[in-house]
N, C-alpha and C. Protein backbone atom coordinates (compact mmCIF):
# COMPACT_ATOMS: atom_id res chain seq x y z
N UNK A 1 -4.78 -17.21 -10.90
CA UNK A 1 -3.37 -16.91 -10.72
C UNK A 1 -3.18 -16.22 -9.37
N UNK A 2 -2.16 -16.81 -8.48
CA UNK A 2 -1.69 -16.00 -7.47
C UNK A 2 -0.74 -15.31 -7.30
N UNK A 3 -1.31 -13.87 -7.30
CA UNK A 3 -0.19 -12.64 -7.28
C UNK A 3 0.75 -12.93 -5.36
N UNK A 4 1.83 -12.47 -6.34
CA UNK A 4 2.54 -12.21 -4.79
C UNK A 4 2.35 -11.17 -4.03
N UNK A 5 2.48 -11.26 -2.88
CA UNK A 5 1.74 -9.91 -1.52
C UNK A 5 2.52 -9.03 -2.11
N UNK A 6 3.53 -8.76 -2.55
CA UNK A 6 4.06 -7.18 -3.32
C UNK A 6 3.39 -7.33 -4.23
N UNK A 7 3.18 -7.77 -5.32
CA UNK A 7 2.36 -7.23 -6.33
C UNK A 7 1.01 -7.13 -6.36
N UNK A 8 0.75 -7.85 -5.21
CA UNK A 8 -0.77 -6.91 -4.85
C UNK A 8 -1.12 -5.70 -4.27
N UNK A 9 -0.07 -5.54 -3.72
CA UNK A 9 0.01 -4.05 -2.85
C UNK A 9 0.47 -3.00 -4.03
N UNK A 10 1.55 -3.24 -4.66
CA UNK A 10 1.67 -2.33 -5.72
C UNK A 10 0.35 -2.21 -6.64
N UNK A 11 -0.71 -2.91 -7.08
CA UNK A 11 -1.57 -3.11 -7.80
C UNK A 11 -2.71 -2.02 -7.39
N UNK A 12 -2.83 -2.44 -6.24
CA UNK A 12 -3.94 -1.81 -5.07
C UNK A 12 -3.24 0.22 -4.88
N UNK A 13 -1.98 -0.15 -4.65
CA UNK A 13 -1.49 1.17 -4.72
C UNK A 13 -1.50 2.65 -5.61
N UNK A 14 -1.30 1.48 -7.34
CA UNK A 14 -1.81 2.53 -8.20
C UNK A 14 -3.09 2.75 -8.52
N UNK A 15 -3.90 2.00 -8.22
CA UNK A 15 -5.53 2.56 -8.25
C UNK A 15 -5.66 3.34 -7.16
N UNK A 16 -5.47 3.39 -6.06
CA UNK A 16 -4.94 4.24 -4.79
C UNK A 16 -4.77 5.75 -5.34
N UNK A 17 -3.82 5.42 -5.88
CA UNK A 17 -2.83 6.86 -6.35
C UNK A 17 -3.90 7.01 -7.79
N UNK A 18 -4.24 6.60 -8.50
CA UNK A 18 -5.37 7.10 -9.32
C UNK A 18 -6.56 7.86 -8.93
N UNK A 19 -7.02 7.53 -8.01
CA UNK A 19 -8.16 7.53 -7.04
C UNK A 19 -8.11 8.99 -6.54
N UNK A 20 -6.63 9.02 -6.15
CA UNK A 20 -6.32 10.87 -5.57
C UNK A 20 -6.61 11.71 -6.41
N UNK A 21 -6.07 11.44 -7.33
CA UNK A 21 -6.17 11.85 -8.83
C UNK A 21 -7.93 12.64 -8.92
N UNK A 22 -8.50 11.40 -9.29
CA UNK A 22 -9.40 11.77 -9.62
C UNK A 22 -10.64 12.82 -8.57
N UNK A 23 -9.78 12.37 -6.79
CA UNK A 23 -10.34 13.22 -5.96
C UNK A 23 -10.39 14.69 -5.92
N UNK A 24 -9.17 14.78 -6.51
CA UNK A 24 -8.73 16.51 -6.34
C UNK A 24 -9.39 16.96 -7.60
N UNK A 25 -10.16 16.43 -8.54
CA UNK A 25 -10.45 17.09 -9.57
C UNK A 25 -12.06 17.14 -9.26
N UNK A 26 -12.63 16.21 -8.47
CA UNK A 26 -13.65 16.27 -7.89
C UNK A 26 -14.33 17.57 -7.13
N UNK A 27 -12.84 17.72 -5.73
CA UNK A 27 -12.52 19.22 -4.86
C UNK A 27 -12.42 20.41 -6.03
N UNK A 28 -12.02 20.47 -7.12
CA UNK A 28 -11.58 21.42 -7.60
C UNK A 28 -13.00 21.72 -8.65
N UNK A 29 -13.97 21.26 -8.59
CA UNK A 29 -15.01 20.98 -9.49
C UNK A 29 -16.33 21.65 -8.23
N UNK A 30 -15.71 21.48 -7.07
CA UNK A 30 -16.60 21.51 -5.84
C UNK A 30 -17.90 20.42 -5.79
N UNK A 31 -17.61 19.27 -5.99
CA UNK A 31 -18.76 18.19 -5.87
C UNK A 31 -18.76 18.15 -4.57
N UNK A 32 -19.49 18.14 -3.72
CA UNK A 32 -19.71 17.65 -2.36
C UNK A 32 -20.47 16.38 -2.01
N UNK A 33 -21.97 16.51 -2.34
CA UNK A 33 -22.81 15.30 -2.60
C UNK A 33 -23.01 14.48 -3.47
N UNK A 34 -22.55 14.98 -4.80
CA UNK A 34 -22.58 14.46 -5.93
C UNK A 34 -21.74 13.20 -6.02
N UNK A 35 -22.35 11.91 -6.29
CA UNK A 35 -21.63 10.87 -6.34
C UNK A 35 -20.61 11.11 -7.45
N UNK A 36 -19.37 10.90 -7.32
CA UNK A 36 -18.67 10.95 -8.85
C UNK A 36 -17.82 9.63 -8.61
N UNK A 37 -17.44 9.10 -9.98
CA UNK A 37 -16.86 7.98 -10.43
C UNK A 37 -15.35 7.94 -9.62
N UNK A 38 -15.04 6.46 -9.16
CA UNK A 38 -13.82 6.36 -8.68
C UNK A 38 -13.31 4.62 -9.12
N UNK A 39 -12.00 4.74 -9.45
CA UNK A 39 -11.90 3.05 -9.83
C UNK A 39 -11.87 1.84 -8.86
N UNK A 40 -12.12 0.81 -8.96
CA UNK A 40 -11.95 -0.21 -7.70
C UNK A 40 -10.68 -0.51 -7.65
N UNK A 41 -10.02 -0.55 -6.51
CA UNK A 41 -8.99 -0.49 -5.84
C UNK A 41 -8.85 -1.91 -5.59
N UNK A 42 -9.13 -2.92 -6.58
CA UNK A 42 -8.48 -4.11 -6.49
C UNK A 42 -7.27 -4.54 -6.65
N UNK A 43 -7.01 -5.85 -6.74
CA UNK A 43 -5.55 -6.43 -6.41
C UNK A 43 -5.05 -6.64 -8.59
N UNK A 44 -6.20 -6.54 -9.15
CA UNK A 44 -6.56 -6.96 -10.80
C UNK A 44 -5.88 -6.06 -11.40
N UNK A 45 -4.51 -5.84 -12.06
CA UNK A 45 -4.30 -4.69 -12.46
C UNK A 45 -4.97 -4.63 -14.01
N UNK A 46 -5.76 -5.26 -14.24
CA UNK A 46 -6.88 -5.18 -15.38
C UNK A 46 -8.20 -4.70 -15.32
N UNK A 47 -8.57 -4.81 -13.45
CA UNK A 47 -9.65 -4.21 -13.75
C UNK A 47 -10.18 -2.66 -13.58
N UNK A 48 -11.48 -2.60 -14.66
CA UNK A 48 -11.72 -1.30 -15.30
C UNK A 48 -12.90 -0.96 -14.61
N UNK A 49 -13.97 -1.48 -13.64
CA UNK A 49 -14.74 -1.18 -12.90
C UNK A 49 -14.97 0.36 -11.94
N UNK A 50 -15.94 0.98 -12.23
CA UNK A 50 -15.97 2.02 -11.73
C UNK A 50 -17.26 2.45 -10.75
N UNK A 51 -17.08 2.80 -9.85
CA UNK A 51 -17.79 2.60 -8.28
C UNK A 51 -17.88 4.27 -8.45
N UNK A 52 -19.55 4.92 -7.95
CA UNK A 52 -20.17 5.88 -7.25
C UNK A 52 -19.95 6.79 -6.49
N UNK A 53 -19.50 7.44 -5.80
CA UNK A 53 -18.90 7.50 -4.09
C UNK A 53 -18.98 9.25 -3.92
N UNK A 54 -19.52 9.36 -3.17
CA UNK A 54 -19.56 11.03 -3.28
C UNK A 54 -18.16 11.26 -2.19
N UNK A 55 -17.64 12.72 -1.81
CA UNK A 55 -16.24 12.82 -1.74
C UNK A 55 -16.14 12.14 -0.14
N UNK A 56 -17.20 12.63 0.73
CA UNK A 56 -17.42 12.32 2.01
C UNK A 56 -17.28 10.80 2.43
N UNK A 57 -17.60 9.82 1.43
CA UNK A 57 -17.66 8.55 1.44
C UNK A 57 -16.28 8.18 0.94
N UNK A 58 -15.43 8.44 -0.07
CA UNK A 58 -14.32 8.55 -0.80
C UNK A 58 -13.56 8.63 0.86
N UNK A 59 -13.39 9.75 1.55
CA UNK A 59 -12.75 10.58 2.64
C UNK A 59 -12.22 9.33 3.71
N UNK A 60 -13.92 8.97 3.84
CA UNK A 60 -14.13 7.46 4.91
C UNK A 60 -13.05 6.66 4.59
N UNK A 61 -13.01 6.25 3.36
CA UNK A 61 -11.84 4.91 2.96
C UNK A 61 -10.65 5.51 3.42
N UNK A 62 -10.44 6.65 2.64
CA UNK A 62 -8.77 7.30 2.97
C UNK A 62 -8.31 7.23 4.62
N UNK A 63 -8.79 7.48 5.49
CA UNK A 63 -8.89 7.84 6.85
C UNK A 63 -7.68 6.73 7.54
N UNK A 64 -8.11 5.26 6.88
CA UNK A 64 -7.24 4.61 7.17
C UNK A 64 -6.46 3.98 6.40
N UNK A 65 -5.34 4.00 6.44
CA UNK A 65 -4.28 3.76 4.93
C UNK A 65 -4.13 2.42 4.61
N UNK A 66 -4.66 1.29 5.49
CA UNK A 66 -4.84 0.08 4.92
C UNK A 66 -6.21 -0.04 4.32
N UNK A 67 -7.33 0.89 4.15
CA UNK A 67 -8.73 0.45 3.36
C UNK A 67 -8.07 0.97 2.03
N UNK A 68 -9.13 0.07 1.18
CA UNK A 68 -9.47 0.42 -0.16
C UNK A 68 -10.94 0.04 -0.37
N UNK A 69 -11.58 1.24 -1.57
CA UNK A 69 -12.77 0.64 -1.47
C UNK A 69 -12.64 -0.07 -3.24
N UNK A 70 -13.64 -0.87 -3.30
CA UNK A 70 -13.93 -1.81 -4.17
C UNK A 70 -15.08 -2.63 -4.91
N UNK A 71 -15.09 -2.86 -5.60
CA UNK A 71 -16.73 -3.59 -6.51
C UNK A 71 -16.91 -4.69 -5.12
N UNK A 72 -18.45 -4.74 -5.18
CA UNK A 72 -18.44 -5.55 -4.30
C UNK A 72 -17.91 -7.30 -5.02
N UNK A 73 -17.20 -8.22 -4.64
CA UNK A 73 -17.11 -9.56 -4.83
C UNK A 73 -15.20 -9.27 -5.48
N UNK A 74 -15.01 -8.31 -5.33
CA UNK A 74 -13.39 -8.28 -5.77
C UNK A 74 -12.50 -8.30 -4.53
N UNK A 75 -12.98 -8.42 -3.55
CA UNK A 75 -12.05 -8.53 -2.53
C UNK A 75 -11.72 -10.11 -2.41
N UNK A 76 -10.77 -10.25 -1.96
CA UNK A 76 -9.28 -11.04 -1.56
C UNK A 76 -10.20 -11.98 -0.35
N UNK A 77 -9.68 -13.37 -0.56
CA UNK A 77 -9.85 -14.25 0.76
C UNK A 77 -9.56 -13.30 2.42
N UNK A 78 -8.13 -12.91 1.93
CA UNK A 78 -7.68 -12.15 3.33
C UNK A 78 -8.24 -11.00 3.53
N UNK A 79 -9.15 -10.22 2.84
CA UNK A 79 -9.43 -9.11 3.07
C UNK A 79 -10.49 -8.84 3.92
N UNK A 80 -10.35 -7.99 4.77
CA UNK A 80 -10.95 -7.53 6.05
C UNK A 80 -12.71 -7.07 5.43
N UNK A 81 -13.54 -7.08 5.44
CA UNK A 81 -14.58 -5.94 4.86
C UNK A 81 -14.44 -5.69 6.37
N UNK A 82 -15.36 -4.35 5.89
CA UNK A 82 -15.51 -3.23 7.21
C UNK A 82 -16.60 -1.99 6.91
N UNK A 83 -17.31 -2.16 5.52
CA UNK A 83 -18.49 -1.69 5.29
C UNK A 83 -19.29 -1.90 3.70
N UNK A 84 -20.01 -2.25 3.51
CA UNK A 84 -21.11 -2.66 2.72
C UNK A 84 -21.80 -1.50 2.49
N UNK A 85 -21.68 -0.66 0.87
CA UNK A 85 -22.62 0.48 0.56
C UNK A 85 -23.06 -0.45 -0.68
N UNK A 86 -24.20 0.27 -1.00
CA UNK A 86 -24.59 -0.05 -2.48
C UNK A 86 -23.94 0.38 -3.59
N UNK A 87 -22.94 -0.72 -4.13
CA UNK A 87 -22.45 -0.66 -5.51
C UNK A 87 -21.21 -0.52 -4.82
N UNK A 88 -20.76 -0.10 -3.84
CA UNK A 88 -19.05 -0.63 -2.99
C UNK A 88 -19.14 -1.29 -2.16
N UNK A 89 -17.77 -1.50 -1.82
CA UNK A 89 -17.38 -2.07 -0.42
C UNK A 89 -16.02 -1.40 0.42
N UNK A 90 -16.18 -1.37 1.55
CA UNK A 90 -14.33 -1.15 1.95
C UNK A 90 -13.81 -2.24 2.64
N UNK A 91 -12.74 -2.47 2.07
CA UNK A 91 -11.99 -3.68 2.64
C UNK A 91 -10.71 -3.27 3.71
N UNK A 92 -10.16 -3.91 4.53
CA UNK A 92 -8.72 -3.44 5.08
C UNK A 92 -7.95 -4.79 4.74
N UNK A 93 -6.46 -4.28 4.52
CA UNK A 93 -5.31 -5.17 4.17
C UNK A 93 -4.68 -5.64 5.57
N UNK A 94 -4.84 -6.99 5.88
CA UNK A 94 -4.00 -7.05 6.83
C UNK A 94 -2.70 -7.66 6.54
N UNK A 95 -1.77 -7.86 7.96
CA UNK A 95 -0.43 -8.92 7.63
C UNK A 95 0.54 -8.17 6.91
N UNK A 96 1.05 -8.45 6.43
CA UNK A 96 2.46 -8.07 5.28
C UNK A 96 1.54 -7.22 4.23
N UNK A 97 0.76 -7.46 3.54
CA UNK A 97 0.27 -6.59 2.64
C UNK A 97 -0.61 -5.38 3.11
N UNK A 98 -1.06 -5.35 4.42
CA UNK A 98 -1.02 -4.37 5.04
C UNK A 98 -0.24 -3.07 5.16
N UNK A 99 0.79 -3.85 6.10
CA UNK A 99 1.75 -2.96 6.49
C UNK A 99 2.22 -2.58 4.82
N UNK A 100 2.78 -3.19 3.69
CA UNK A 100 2.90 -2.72 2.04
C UNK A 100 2.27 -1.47 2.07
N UNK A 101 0.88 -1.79 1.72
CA UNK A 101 -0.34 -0.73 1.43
C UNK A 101 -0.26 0.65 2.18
N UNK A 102 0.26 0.51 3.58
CA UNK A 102 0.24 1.87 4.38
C UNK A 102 1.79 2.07 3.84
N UNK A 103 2.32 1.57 4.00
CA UNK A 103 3.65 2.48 3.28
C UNK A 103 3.87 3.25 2.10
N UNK A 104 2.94 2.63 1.85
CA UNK A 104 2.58 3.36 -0.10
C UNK A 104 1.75 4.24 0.00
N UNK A 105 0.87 4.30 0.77
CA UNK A 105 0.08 5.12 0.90
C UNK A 105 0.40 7.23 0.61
N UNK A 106 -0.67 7.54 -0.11
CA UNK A 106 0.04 9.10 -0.72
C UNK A 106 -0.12 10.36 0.28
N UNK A 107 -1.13 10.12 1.11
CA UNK A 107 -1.05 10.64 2.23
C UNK A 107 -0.29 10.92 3.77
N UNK A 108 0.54 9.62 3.54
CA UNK A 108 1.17 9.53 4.43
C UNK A 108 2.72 10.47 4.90
């Protein structure tokens, strides 16, 4: 099934905004090195996959408001990769669902 570029960006957005979620409870726990669980930031609003990432690595993705990181093999035809860890990946959104994704973005 092909989602439309808004509803992939909204999709990608609330795992996004989950993701914060679960960061600040990470900071507030004081994990630093400790890998802790984060969801994949796919386009699937079904999927339940959960990726490793200690906060420093987590930080990396945020930096730029079009990455998301993700299971590796869930990224999108259009999607940029831009780094390969074991058990993730980070992808960037380009085009229209790009520019989406940084607008949504919770940091911004």
């Amino acid at each position: 099934m092909q989602r439309s570029v808004e509803q992939a960006a909204k999709n990608e957005a609330t795992f996004r905004e989950a993701n914060e979620r679960l960061e600040e409870k990470a900071a507030e726990f004081g994990f630093e090195e400790e890998r802790t669980p984060y969801l994949c930031e796919c386009e699937d609003e079904r999927c339940t996959n959960v990726m490793g990432l200690t906060r420093a690595e987590y930080e990396g993705v945020r930096a730029n408001p079009k990455s998301f990181v993700l299971v590796p093999g869930h990224q999108g035809a259009d999607d940029a990769v831009r780094r390969e860890k074991a058990g993730f990946i980070v992808i960037e959104k380009t085009g229209e669902e790009g520019k989406l994704v940084a607008e949504r973005d919770p940091r911004a």
